[in-house]
Protein backbone atom coordinates (compact mmCIF):
# COMPACT_ATOMS: atom_id res chain seq x y z
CA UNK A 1 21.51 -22.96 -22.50
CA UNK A 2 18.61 -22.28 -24.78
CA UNK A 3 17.61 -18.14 -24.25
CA UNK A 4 13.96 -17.09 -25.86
CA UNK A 5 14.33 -14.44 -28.43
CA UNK A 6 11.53 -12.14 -29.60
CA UNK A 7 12.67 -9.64 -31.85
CA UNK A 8 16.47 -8.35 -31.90
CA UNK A 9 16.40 -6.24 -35.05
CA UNK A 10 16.05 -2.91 -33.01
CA UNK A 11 18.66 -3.53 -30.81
CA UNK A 12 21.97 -1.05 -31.47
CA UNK A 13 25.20 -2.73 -31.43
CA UNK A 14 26.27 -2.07 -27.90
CA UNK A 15 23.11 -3.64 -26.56
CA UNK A 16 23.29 -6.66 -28.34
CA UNK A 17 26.53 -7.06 -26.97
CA UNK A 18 25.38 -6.31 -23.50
CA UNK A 19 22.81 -8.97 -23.80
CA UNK A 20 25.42 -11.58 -24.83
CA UNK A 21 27.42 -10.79 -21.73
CA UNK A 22 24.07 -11.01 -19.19
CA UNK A 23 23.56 -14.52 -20.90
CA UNK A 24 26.83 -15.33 -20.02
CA UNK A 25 26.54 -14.73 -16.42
CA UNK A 26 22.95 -15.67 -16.40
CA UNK A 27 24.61 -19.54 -17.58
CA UNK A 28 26.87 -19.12 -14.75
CA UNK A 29 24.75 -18.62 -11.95
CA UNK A 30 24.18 -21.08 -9.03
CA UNK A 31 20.79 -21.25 -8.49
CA UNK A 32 20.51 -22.90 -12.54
CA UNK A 33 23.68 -24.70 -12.22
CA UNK A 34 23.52 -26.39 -8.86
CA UNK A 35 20.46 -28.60 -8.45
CA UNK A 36 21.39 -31.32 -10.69
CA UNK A 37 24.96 -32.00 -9.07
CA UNK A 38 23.35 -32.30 -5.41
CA UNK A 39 23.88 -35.48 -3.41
CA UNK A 40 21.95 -36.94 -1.09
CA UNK A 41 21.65 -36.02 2.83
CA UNK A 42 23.54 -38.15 5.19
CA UNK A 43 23.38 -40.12 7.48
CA UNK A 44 25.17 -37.58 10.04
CA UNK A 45 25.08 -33.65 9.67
CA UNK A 46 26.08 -31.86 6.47
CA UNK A 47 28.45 -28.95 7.10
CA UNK A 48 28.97 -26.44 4.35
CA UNK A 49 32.11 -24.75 3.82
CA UNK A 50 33.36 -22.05 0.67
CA UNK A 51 35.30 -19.63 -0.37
CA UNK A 52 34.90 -17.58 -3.15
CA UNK A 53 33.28 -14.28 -5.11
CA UNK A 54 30.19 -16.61 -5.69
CA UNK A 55 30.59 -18.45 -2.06
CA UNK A 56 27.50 -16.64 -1.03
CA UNK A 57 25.18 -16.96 -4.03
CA UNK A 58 26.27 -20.45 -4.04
CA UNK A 59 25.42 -21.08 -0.30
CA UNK A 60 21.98 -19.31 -0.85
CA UNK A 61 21.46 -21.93 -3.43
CA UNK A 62 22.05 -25.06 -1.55
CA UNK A 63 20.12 -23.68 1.18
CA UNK A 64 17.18 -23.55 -1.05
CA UNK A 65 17.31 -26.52 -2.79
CA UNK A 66 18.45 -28.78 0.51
CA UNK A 67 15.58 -30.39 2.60
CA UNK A 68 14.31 -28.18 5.37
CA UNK A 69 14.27 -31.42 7.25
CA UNK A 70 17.67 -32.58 6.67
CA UNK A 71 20.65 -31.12 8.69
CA UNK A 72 22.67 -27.94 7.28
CA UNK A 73 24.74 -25.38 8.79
CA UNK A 74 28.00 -23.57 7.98
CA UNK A 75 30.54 -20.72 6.83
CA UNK A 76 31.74 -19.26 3.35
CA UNK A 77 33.51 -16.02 2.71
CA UNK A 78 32.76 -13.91 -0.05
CA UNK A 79 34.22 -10.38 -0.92
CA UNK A 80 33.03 -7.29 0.42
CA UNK A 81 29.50 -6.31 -1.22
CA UNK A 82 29.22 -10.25 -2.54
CA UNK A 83 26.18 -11.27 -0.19
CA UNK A 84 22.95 -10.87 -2.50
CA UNK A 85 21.18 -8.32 -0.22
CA UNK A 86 17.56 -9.58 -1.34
CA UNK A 87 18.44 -12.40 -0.28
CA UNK A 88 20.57 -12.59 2.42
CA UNK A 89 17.40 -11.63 5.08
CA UNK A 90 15.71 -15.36 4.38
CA UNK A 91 17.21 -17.28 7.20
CA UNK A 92 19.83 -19.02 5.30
CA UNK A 93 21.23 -22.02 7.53
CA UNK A 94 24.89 -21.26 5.89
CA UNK A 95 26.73 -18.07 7.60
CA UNK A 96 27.97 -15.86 5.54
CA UNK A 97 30.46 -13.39 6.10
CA UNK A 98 32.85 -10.67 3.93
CA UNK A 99 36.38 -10.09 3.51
CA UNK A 100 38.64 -8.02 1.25
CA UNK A 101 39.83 -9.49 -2.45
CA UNK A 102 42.41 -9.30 -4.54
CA UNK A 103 44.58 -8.70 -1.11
CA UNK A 104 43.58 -10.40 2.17
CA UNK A 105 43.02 -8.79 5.17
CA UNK A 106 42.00 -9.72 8.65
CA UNK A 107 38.73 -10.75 8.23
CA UNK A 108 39.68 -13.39 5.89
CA UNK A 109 42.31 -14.64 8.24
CA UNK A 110 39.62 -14.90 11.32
CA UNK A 111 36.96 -16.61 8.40
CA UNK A 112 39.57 -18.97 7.29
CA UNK A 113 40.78 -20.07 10.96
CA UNK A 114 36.62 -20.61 11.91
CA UNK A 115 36.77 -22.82 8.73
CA UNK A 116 38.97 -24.82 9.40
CA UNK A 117 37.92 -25.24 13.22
CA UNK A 118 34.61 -26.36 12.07
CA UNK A 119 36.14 -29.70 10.44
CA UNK A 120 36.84 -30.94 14.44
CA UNK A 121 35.05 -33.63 15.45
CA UNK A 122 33.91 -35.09 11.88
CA UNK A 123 32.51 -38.47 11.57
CA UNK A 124 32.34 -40.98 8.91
CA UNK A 125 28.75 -40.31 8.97
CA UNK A 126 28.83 -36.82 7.89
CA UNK A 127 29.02 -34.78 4.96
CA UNK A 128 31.07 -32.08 4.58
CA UNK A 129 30.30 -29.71 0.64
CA UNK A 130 32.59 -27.66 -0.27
CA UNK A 131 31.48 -24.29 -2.42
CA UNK A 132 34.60 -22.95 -4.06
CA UNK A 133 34.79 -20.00 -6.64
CA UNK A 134 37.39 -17.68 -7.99
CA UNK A 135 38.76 -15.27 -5.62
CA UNK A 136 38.71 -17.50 -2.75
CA UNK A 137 42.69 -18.01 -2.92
CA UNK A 138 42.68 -13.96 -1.42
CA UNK A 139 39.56 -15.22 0.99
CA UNK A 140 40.63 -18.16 2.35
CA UNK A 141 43.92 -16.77 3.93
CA UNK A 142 45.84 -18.20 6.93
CA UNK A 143 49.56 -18.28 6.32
CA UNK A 144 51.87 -20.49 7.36
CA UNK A 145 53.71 -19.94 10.93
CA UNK A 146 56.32 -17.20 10.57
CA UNK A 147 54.16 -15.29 7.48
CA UNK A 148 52.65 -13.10 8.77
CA UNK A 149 49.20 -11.02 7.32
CA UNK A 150 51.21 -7.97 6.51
CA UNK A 151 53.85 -9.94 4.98
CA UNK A 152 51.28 -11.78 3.16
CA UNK A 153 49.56 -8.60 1.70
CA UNK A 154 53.09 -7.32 0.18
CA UNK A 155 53.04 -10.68 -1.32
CA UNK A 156 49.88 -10.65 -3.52
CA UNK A 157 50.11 -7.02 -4.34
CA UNK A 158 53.67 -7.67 -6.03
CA UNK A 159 52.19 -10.88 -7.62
CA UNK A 160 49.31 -9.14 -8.94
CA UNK A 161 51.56 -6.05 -10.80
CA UNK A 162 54.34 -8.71 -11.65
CA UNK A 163 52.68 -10.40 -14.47
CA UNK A 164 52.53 -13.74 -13.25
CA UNK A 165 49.46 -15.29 -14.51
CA UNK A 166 47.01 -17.42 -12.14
CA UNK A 167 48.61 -20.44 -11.97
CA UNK A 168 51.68 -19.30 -10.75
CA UNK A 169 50.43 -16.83 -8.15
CA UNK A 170 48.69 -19.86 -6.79
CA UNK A 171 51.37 -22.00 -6.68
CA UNK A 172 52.96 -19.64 -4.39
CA UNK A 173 49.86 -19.52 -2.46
CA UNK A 174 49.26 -22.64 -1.77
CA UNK A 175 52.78 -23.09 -0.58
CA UNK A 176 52.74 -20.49 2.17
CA UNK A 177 49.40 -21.57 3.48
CA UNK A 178 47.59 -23.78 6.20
CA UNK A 179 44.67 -24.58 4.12
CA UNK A 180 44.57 -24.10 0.88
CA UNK A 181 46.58 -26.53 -1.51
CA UNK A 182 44.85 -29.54 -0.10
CA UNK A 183 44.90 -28.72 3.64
CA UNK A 184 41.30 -28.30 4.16
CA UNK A 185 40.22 -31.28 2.50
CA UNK A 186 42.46 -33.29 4.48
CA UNK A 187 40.91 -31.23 7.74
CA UNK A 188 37.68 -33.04 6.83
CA UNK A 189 38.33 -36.58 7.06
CA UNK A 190 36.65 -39.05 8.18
CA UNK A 191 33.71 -37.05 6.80
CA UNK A 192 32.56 -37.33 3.24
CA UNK A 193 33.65 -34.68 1.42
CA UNK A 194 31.84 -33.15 -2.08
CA UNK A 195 33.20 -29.88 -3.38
CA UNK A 196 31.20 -27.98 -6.26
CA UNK A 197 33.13 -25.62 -7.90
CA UNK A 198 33.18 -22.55 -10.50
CA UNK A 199 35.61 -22.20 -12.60
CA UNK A 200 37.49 -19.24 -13.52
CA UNK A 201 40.42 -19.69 -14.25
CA UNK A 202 42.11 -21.80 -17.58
CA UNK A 203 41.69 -25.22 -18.17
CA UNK A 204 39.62 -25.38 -15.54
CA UNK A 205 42.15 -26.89 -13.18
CA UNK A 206 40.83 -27.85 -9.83
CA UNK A 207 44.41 -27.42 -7.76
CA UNK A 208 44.35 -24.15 -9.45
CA UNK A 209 40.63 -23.11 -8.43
CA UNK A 210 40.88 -20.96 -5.39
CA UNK A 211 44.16 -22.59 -4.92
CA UNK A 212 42.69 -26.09 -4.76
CA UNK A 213 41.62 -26.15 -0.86
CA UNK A 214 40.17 -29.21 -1.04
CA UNK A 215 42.14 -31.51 -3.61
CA UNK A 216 45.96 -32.81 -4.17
CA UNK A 217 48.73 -30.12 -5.21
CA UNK A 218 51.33 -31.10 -8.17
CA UNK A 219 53.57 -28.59 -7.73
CA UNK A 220 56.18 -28.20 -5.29
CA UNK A 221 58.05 -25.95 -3.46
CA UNK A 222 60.67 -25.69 -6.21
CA UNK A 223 58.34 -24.52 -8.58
CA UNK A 224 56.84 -21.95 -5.98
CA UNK A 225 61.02 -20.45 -5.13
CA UNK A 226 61.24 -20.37 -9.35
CA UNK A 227 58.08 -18.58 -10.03
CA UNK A 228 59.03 -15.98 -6.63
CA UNK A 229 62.59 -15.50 -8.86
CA UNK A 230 61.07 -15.38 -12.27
CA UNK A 231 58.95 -12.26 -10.94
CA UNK A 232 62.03 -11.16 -8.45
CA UNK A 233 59.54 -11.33 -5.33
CA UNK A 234 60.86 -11.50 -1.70
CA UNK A 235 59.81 -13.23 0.71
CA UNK A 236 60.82 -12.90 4.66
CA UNK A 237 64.30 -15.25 4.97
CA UNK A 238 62.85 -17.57 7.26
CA UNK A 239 60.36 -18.54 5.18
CA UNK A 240 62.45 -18.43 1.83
CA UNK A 241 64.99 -20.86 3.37
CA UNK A 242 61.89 -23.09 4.76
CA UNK A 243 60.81 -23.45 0.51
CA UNK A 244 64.21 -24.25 0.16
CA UNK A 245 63.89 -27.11 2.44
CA UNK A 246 61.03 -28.29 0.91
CA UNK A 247 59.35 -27.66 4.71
CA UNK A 248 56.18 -26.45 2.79
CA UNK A 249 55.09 -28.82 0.74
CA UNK A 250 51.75 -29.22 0.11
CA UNK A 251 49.84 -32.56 0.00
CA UNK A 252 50.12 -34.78 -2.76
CA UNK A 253 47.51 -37.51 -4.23
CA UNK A 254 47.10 -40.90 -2.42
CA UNK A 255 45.16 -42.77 0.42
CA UNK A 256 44.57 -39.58 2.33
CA UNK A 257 42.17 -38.12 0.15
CA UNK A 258 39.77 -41.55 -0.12
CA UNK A 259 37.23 -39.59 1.79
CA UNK A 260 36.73 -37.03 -1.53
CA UNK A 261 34.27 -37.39 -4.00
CA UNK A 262 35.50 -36.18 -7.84
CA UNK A 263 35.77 -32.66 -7.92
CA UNK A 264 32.57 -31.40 -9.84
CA UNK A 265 31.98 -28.21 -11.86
CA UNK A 266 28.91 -26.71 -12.09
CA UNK A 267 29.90 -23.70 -13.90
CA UNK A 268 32.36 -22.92 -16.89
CA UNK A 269 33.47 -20.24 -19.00
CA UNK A 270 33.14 -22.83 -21.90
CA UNK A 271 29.60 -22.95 -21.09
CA UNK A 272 28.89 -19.45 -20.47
CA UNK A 273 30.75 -18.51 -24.17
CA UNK A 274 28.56 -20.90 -25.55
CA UNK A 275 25.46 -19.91 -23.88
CA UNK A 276 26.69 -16.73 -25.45
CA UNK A 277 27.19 -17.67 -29.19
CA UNK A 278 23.81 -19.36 -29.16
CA UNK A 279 22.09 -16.16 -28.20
CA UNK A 280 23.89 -14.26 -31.06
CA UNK A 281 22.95 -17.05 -33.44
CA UNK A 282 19.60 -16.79 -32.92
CA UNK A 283 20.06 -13.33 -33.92
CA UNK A 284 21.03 -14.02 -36.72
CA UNK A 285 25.06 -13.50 -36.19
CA UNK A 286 27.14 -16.03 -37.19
CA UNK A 287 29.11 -16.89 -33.83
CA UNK A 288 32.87 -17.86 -33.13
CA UNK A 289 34.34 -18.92 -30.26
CA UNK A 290 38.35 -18.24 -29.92
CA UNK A 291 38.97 -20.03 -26.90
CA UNK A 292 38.10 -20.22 -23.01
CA UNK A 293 41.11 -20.13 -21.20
CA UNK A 294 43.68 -17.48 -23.66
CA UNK A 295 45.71 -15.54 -21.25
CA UNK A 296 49.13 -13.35 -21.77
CA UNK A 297 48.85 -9.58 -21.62
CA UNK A 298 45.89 -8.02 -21.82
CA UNK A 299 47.08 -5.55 -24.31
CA UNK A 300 49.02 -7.82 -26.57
CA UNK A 301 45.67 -10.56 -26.82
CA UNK A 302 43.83 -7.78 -27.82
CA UNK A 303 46.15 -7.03 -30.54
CA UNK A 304 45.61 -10.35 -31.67
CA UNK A 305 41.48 -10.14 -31.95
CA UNK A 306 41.85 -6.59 -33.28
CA UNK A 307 43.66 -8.38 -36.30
CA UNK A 308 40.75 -10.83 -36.53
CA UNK A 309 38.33 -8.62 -36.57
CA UNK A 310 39.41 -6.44 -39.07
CA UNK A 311 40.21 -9.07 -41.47
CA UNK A 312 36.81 -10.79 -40.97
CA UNK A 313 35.28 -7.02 -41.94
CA UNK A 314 37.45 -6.05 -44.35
CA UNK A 315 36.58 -8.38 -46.57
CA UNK A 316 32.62 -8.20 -46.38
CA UNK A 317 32.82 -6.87 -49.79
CA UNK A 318 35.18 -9.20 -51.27
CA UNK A 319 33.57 -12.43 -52.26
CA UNK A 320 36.26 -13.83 -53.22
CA UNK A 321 38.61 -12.96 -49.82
CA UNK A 322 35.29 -14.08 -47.74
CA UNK A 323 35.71 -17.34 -49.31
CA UNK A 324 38.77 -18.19 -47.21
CA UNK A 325 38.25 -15.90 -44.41
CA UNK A 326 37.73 -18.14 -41.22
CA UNK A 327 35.14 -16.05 -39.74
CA UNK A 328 32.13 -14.43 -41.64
CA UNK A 329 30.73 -11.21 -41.15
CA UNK A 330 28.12 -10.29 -39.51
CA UNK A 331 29.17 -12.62 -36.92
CA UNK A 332 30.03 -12.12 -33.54
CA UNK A 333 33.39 -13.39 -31.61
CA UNK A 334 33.65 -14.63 -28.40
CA UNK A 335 36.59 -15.69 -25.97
CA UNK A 336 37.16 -16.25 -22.47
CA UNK A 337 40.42 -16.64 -20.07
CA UNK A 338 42.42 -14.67 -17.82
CA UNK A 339 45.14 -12.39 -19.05
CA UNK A 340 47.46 -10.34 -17.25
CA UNK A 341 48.53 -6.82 -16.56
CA UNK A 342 52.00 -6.06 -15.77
CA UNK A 343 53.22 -2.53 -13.98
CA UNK A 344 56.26 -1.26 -15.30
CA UNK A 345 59.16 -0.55 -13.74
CA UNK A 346 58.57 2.80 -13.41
CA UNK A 347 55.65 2.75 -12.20
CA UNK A 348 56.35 0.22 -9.21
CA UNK A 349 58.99 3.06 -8.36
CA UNK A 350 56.64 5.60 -8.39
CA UNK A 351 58.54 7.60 -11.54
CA UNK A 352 55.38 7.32 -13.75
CA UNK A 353 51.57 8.02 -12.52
CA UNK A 354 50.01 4.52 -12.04
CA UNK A 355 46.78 3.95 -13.39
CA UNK A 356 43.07 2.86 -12.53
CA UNK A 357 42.00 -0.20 -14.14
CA UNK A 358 41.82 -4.26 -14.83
CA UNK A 359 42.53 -6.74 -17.59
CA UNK A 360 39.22 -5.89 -19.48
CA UNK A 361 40.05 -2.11 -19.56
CA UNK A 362 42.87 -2.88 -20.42
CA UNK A 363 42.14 -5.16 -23.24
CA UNK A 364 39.77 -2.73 -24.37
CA UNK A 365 42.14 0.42 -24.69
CA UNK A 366 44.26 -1.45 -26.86
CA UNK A 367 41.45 -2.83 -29.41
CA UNK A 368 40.29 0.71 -29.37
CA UNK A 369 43.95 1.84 -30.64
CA UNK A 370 44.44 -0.82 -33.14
CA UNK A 371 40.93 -0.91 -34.53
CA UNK A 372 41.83 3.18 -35.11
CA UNK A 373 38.28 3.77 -35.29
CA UNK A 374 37.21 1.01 -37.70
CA UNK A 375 33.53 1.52 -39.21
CA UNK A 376 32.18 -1.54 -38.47
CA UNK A 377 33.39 -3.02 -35.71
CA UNK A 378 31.98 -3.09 -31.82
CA UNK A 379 33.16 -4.77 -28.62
CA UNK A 380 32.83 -5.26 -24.91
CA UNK A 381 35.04 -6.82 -22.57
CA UNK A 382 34.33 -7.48 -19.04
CA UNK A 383 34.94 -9.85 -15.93
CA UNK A 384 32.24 -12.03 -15.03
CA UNK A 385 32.30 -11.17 -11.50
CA UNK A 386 31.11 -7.67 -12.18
CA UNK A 387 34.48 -5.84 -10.97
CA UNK A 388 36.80 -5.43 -13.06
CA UNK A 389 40.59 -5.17 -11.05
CA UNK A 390 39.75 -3.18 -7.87
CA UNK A 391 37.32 -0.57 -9.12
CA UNK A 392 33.54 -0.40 -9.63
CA UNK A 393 33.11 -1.42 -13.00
CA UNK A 394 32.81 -4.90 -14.83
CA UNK A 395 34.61 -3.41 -18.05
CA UNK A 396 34.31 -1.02 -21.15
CA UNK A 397 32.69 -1.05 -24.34
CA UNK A 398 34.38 -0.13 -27.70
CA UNK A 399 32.79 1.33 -30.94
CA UNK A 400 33.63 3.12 -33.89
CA UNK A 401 33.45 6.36 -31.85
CA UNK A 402 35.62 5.83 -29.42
CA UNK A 403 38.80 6.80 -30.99
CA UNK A 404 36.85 10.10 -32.55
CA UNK A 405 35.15 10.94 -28.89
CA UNK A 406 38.35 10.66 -27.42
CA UNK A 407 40.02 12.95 -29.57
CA UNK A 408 37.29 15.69 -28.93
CA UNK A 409 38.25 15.49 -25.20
CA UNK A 410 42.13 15.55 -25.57
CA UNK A 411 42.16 12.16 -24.55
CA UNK A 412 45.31 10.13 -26.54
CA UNK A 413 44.75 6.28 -26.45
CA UNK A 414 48.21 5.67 -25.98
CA UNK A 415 49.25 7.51 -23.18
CA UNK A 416 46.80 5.99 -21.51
CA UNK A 417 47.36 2.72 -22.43
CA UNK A 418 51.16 3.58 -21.38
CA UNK A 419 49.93 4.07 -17.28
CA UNK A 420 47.51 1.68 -17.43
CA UNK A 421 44.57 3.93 -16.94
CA UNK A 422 41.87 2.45 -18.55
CA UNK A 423 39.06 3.45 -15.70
CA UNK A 424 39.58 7.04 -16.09
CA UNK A 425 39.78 6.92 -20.28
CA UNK A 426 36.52 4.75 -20.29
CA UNK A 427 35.07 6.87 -17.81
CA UNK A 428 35.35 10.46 -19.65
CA UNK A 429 33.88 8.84 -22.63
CA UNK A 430 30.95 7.16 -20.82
CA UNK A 431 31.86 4.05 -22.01
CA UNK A 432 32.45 1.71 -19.02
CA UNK A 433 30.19 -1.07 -17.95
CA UNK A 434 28.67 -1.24 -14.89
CA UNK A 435 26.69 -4.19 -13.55
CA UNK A 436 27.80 -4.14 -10.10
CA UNK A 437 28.29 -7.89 -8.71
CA UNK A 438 26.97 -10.60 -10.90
CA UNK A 439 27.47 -13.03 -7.41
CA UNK A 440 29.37 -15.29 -10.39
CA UNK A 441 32.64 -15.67 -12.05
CA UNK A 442 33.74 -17.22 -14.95
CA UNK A 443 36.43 -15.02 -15.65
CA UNK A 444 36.85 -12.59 -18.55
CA UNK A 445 34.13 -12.04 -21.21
CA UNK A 446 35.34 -10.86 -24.15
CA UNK A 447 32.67 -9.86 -27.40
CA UNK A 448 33.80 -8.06 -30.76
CA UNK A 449 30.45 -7.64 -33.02
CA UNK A 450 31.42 -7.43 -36.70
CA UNK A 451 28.79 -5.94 -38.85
């Protein structure tokens, strides 16, 4: 993606980094991604169905670019405050309607079950799209007979503080589901079916997008019963012994999903990061990208880019150490992925104070305690959806000041790096970043600006 730069060299160091984020999301969004990948009308009707914290920006992108005289109608769910307000009043031929994310609630139940009752009656003359972004695995909820929503619920709120990163949690999903891992996409044969997708998670793995609704599942039910006792989750008997049975297996590849076109991304984190570095190259910044898809814990991969940093400033004034130095200063670096936060024991028991805050918070606390206030290094990490976790921020920047403005409040890094409470730490400093839905996702944006 080629942004137009006028003139940079007023900029402070947090805005430039702000600016690399926005172009970032702005590479991400559906109405420049989708146009290209479009198919043509059929035959029949075309029936649009999606799931996802971009199903609605995606939706109000087909809907512009499809012919007004061509036949569209359908449903997505998005989360809660996802629907672009300016444009959700322009007589979009796609419903769209909100449920809760990162647990499910009712509303996604009664959106998933209208979903899946719209794929009656199909013919081969008919198209069905599929718009599919992260977050739809917590959207597109109907559990299988004898699960039931509160049951469900406990589920992904012990997933989410276990650890377990996002393939695993939707391995599990899909298992204990009537539509995801597959299930729709069989639901809409004989019709055509097309699914664009946005990637957020790594390795961009469709059966791991959303919980692959629409394609073939690899894993089993085995794998689902070892990741449950790797992360010592329960599940309701009934349903335990029915994985043990192998009753819930999902479907696997072969003649019954002939009616699917190839899956087909239209958005990245690959090409948001480098949509990213070539902004900061034409600032001048020599850019670096880690990696797109790096996960583990949060606080642990920042450890790792706190190391890189400093090494790639330290020796700014050493020739002869720049020489072999891997990345050179100024320079920005740039990585992508999902990591994971894990609640400690004592806090699932309620014996410490559990904190407020997501993976980017997260990631940032710990830069900010093992950069220890280094002079010339900045950084901002955020989720590409705009929310980062389950508050109201996308993430947090860190500067040189941070450890210094934290001290003059009483504020000690650690401790709140022990609770996980990187929302209120950020948030005494003035240091979070707000951006409020980006109606994208990419997953985690991660920038440390070396200078």
């Amino acid at each position: 993606m080629q942004v137009e730069i006028n003139d940079f060299s007023e900029l402070d160091e947090l805005e430039i980094l702000k600016r690399l984020f926005d172009c970032a999301v702005s590479a991400a969004l559906p109405s420049k991604t989708l146009q290209k990948f479009l198919p043509k009308p059929p035959k029949g009707r075309t029936l649009v169905l999606g799931a996802g914290k971009a199903a609605a920006s995606m939706a109000l992108a087909l809907n512009e670019l499809w012919p007004q005289s061509a036949s569209l109608s359908g449903l997505v769910v998005t989360r809660y405050g996802h629907i672009p307000k300016d444009l959700s009043d322009q007589g979009c031929r796609i419903e769209m309607i909100e449920a809760a994310h990162p647990v499910p609630d009712a509303a996604g139940v009664e959106a998933s079950k209208r979903i899946l009752a719209l794929t009656k009656g199909l013919t081969k003359d008919d198209l069905v799209i599929c718009l599919i972004s992260g977050g739809g695995s917590s959207l597109l909820t109907l559990p299988v007979q004898g699960l039931s929503l509160e049951d469900k619920r406990a589920l992904n709120q012990a997933l989410l503080k276990s650890g377990a990163n996002i393939q695993e949690m939707n391995c599990v999903r899909k298992h204990l589901s009537q539509i995801k891992g597959g299930r729709l996409g069989l639901a809409c044969a004989p019709a055509k079916l097309v699914c664009f997708a946005i990637s957020d998670v790594p390795g961009d793995d469709p059966s791991v997008i959303a919980s692959g609704p629409t394609v073939p599942d690899p894993s089993t039910c085995a794998d689902a019963l070892a990741i449950l006792k790797k992360y010592k989750v329960d599940l309701p008997k009934t349903i335990n012994d029915a994985l043990q049975a192998g009753q819930l297996e999902t479907p696997k590849a072969g003649i019954a999903f002939d009616h699917c076109e190839p899956f087909k991304l239209i958005a990245t984190p690959m090409e948001s990061l480098k949509a990213a570095a070539d902004l900061a190259s034409s600032m001048g910044l020599n850019a670096y990208i880690l990696s797109d898809d790096m996960e583990g814990e949060s606080a642990d991969v920042a450890k790792v880019h706190a190391s890189i940093a400093r090494q790639a400033a330290t020796h700014i004034d050493d020739p002869l150490g720049a020489q072999f130095c891997a990345f050179k200063a100024p320079c920005v670096i740039l990585s992508g992925g999902e990591t994971t936060v894990t609640i400690s024991k004592a806090q699932k028991n309620n014996d410490l104070r559990e904190g407020r805050g997501g993976r980017a918070g997260e990631f940032c606390l710990s830069l900010a305690k093992e950069l220890d206030a280094h002079p010339r290094i900045w950084a901002l990490a955020a989720d590409t959806d705009g929310i980062d976790g389950i508050e109201h921020n996308a993430g947090a920047w860190v500067s040189p000041n941070t450890k210094n403005q934290a001290n003059k409040l009483g504020l000690n890094i650690a401790d709140y790096l022990n609770r996980h409470d990187a929302f209120t730490f950020f948030e005494a400093l003035g240091d979070l970043v707000i951006t409020g839905p980006t109606f994208t996702n990419v997953n985690d944006f991660r920038a440390i600006l070396i200078k």
